[in-house]
Each structure stands twice: as structure tokens, then as C-alpha cells.
Protein backbone atom coordinates (compact mmCIF):
# COMPACT_ATOMS: atom_id res chain seq x y z
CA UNK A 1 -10.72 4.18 11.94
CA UNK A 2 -10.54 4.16 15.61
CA UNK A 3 -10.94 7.86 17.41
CA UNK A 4 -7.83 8.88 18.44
CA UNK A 5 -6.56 11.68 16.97
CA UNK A 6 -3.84 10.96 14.60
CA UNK A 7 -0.68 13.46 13.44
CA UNK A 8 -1.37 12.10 9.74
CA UNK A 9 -3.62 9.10 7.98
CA UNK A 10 -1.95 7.52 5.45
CA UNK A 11 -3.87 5.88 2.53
CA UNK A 12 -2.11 3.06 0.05
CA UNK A 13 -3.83 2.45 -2.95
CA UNK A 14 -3.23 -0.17 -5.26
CA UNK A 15 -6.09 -2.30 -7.63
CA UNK A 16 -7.55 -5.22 -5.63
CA UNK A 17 -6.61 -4.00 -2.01
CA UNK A 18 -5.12 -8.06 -1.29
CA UNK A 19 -1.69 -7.62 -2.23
CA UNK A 20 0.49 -4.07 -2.41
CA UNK A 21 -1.42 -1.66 -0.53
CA UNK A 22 -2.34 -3.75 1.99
CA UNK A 23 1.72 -5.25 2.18
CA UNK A 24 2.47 -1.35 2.70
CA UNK A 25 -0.28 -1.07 5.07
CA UNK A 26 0.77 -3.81 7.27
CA UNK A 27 4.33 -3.32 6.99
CA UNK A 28 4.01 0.21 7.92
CA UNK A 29 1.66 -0.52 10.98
CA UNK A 30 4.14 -2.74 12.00
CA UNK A 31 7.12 -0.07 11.39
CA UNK A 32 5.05 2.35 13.46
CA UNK A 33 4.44 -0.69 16.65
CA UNK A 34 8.39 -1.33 16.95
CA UNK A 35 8.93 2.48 16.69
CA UNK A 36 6.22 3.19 19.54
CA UNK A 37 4.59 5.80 16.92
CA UNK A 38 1.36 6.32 17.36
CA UNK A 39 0.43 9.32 15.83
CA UNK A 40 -0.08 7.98 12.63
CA UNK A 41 -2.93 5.62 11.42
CA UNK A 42 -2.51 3.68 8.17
CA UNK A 43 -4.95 1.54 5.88
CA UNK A 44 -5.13 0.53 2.49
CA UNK A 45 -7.87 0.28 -0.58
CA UNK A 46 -8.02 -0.55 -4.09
CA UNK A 47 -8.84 1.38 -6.99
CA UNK A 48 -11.23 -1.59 -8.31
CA UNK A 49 -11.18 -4.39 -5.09
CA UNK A 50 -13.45 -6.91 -6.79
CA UNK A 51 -14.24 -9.41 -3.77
CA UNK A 52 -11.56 -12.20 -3.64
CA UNK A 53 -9.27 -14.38 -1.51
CA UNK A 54 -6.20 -13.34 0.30
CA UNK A 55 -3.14 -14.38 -1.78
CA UNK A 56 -1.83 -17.09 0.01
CA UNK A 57 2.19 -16.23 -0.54
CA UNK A 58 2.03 -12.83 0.60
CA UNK A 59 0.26 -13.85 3.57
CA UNK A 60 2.79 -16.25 4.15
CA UNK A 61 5.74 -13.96 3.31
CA UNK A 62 4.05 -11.58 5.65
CA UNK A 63 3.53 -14.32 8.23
CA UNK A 64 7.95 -14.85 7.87
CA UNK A 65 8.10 -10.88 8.61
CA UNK A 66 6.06 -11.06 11.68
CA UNK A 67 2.89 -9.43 10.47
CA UNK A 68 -0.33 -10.98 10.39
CA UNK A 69 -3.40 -10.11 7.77
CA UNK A 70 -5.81 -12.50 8.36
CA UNK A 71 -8.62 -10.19 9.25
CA UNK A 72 -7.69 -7.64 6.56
CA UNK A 73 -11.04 -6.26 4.82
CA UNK A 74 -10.92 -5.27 1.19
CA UNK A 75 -12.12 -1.86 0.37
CA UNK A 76 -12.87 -0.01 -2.68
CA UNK A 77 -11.41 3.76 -2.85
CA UNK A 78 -14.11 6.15 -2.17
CA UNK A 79 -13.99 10.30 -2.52
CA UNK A 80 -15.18 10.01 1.07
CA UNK A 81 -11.56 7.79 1.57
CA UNK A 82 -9.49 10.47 -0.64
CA UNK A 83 -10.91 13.59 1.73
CA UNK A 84 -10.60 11.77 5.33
CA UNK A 85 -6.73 10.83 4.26
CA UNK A 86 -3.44 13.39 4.57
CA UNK A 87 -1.67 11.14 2.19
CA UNK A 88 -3.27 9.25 -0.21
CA UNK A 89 -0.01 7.55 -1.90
CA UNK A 90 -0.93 5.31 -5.66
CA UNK A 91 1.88 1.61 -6.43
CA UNK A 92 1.22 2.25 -9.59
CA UNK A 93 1.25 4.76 -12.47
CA UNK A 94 -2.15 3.61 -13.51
CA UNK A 95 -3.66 3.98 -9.87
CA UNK A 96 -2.24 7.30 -10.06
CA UNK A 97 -3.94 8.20 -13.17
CA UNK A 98 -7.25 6.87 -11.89
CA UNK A 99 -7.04 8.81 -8.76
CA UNK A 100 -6.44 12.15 -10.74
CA UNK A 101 -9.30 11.21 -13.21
CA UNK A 102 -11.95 10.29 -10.79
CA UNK A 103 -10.98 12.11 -7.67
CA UNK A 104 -9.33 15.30 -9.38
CA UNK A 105 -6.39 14.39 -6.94
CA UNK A 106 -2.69 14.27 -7.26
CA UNK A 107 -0.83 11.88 -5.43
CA UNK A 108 2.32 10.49 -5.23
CA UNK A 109 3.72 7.19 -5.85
CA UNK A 110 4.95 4.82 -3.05
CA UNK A 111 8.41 4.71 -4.85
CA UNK A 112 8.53 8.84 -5.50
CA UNK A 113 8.41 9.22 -1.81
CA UNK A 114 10.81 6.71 -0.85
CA UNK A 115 13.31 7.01 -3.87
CA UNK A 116 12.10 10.57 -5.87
CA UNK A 117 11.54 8.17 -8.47
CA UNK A 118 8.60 8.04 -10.64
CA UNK A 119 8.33 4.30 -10.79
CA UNK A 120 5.70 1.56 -10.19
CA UNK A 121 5.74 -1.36 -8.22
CA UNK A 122 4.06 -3.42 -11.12
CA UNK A 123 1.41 -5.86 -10.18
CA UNK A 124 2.04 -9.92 -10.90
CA UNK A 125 0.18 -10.02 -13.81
CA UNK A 126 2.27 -6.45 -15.42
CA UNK A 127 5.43 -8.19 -15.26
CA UNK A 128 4.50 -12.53 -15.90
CA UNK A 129 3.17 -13.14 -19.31
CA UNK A 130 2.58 -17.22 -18.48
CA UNK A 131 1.64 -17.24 -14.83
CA UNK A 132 2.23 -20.37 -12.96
CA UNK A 133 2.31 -20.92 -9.22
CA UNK A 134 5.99 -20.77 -8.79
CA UNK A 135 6.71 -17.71 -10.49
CA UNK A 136 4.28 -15.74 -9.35
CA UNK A 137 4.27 -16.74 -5.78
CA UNK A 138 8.47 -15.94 -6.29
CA UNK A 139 7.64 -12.66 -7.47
CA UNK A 140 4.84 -11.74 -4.77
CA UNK A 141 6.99 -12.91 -2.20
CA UNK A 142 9.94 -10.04 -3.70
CA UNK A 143 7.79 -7.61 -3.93
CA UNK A 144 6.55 -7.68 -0.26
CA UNK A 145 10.29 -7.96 0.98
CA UNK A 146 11.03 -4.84 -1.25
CA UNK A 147 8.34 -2.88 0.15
CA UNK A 148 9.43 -4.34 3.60
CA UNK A 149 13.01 -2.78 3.12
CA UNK A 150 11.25 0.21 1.75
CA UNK A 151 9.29 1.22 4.83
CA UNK A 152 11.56 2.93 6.81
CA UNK A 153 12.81 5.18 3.52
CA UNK A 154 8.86 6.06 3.47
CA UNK A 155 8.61 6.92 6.93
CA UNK A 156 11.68 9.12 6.41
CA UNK A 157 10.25 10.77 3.26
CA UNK A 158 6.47 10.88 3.89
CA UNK A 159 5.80 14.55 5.46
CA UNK A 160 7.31 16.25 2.54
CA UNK A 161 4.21 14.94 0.37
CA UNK A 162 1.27 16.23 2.76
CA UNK A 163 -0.20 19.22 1.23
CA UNK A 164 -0.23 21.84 4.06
């Protein structure tokens, strides 16, 4: 985190830290550049972030929406992560869970703030039993547009969930 002073910090979590969070991440940064807000800083982490690659189709599916991630960093959540953040916001159910049994935290889910629906964005593996290239690229690929169409319902929606 740079030091400017920021209105909020926003925190995605998600499990590995190379494919939802950091799509929310991203596409909010770049939601807040064509905006000209700058009040609000953004990042991302995962609940487990073993080291591995970049997924090449949502880099690319990013890379079609104008956002690059090339240097993105993985990063594990840390309690030192869940105090610096206003809004620590879970994809997932299960992140949810983990944050509330590890951190003692509640936080919302990405699709309760933009929808005030209690509903995961499931994870490739959650929703292919037989993965193969095709489908799951396909399905990374939607789920990067969705949060992409998502974004500005978020930004809408997002100061009602900061605890004052």
C-alpha cells in the first residue's frame, strides 16, 4: 500500500489469490481510474494462496477488458490484512466461513453487496466435475465478465457494509 490516505481499503478474498479476488481487484482499480476516484485503494488475497502460475484465460480475458495483471503478487490473508482493511469482502461461502473462524470477522460476500444475495461466485473446480481446457477456460473467462458487469453495482453498494 502506497501512503496516501485513502476514504476506504477494500480487501477481496477468495482461495488462491490468481483468479476471483484478484479479477475484482483489478476490475475495480480499473472502475476507480475511468471514474477519476482516488480515494479508495483496493487489493486482493487468498484464504490459502499456495504459490502458482497466473491462469492464463483470465489474464487474457482481462487483457480483452483493458486491464493488465502481469505483475500481480499472490498473498496469503493475514489478521494484520483483516485489521488494516475497511472492507474485507469473501467470493465464496467457504472464504466467508474461514474468515469468521480464524479472524473472528464477519464479512460480506461480493454478491450480498452487489445483489443482497447470499450467493457465491463458485470457483472452477466447485462447478466442473471433468475439467478440460475448454471448459474451464469458458467458464473462467464468464466469471471475470460477470464480475466485470458487477463492479459498478459494488461500487454503488459498498459503503453500506463498512462497519462505522
Amino acid at each position: 500500500m502506497d501512503n496516501r490516505i485513502y476514504k476506504y481499503k477494500i480487501l477481496f478474498v477468495c482461495t488462491g489469490n490468481v483468479f476471483r479476488s484478484l479479477s475484482a481487484k483489478y476490475l475495480l482499480d480499473e472502475f476507480l481510474k475511468e471514474k477519476g476516484i482516488n480515494n479508495v485503494f483496493v487489493d486482493s488475497a487468498g484464504i490459502i494462496a499456495k504459490p502458482q502460475n497466473l491462469i492464463f484465460s483470465v489474464v487474457s480475458e482481462l487483457g480483452l477488458l483493458g486491464v493488465d495483471i502481469k505483475d500481480h503478487k499472490q498473498k496469503k490473508l493475514t489478521q494484520e490484512m483483516i485489521c488494516n482493511y475497511d472492507l474485507v469482502v469473501a467470493i465464496s461461502k467457504n472464504h466467508q466461513k474461514f474468515i469468521k473462524d480464524n479472524f473472528n470477522l464477519n464479512v460480506p460476500l461480493f454478491l450480498e453487496i452487489v445483489k443482497n444475495k447470499k450467493e457465491d461466485i463458485k470457483d472452477n473446480r466447485e462447478v466442473l466435475d471433468n475439467l478440460n481446457g475448454w471448459a474451464e477456460d469458458m467458464y473462467n473467462k464468464s466469471i471475470v465478465r460477470k464480475i466485470y458487469r458487477y463492479i459498478p453495482e459494488f461500487y454503488n453498494n459498498f459503503e453500506k457494509f463498512i462497519k462505522k
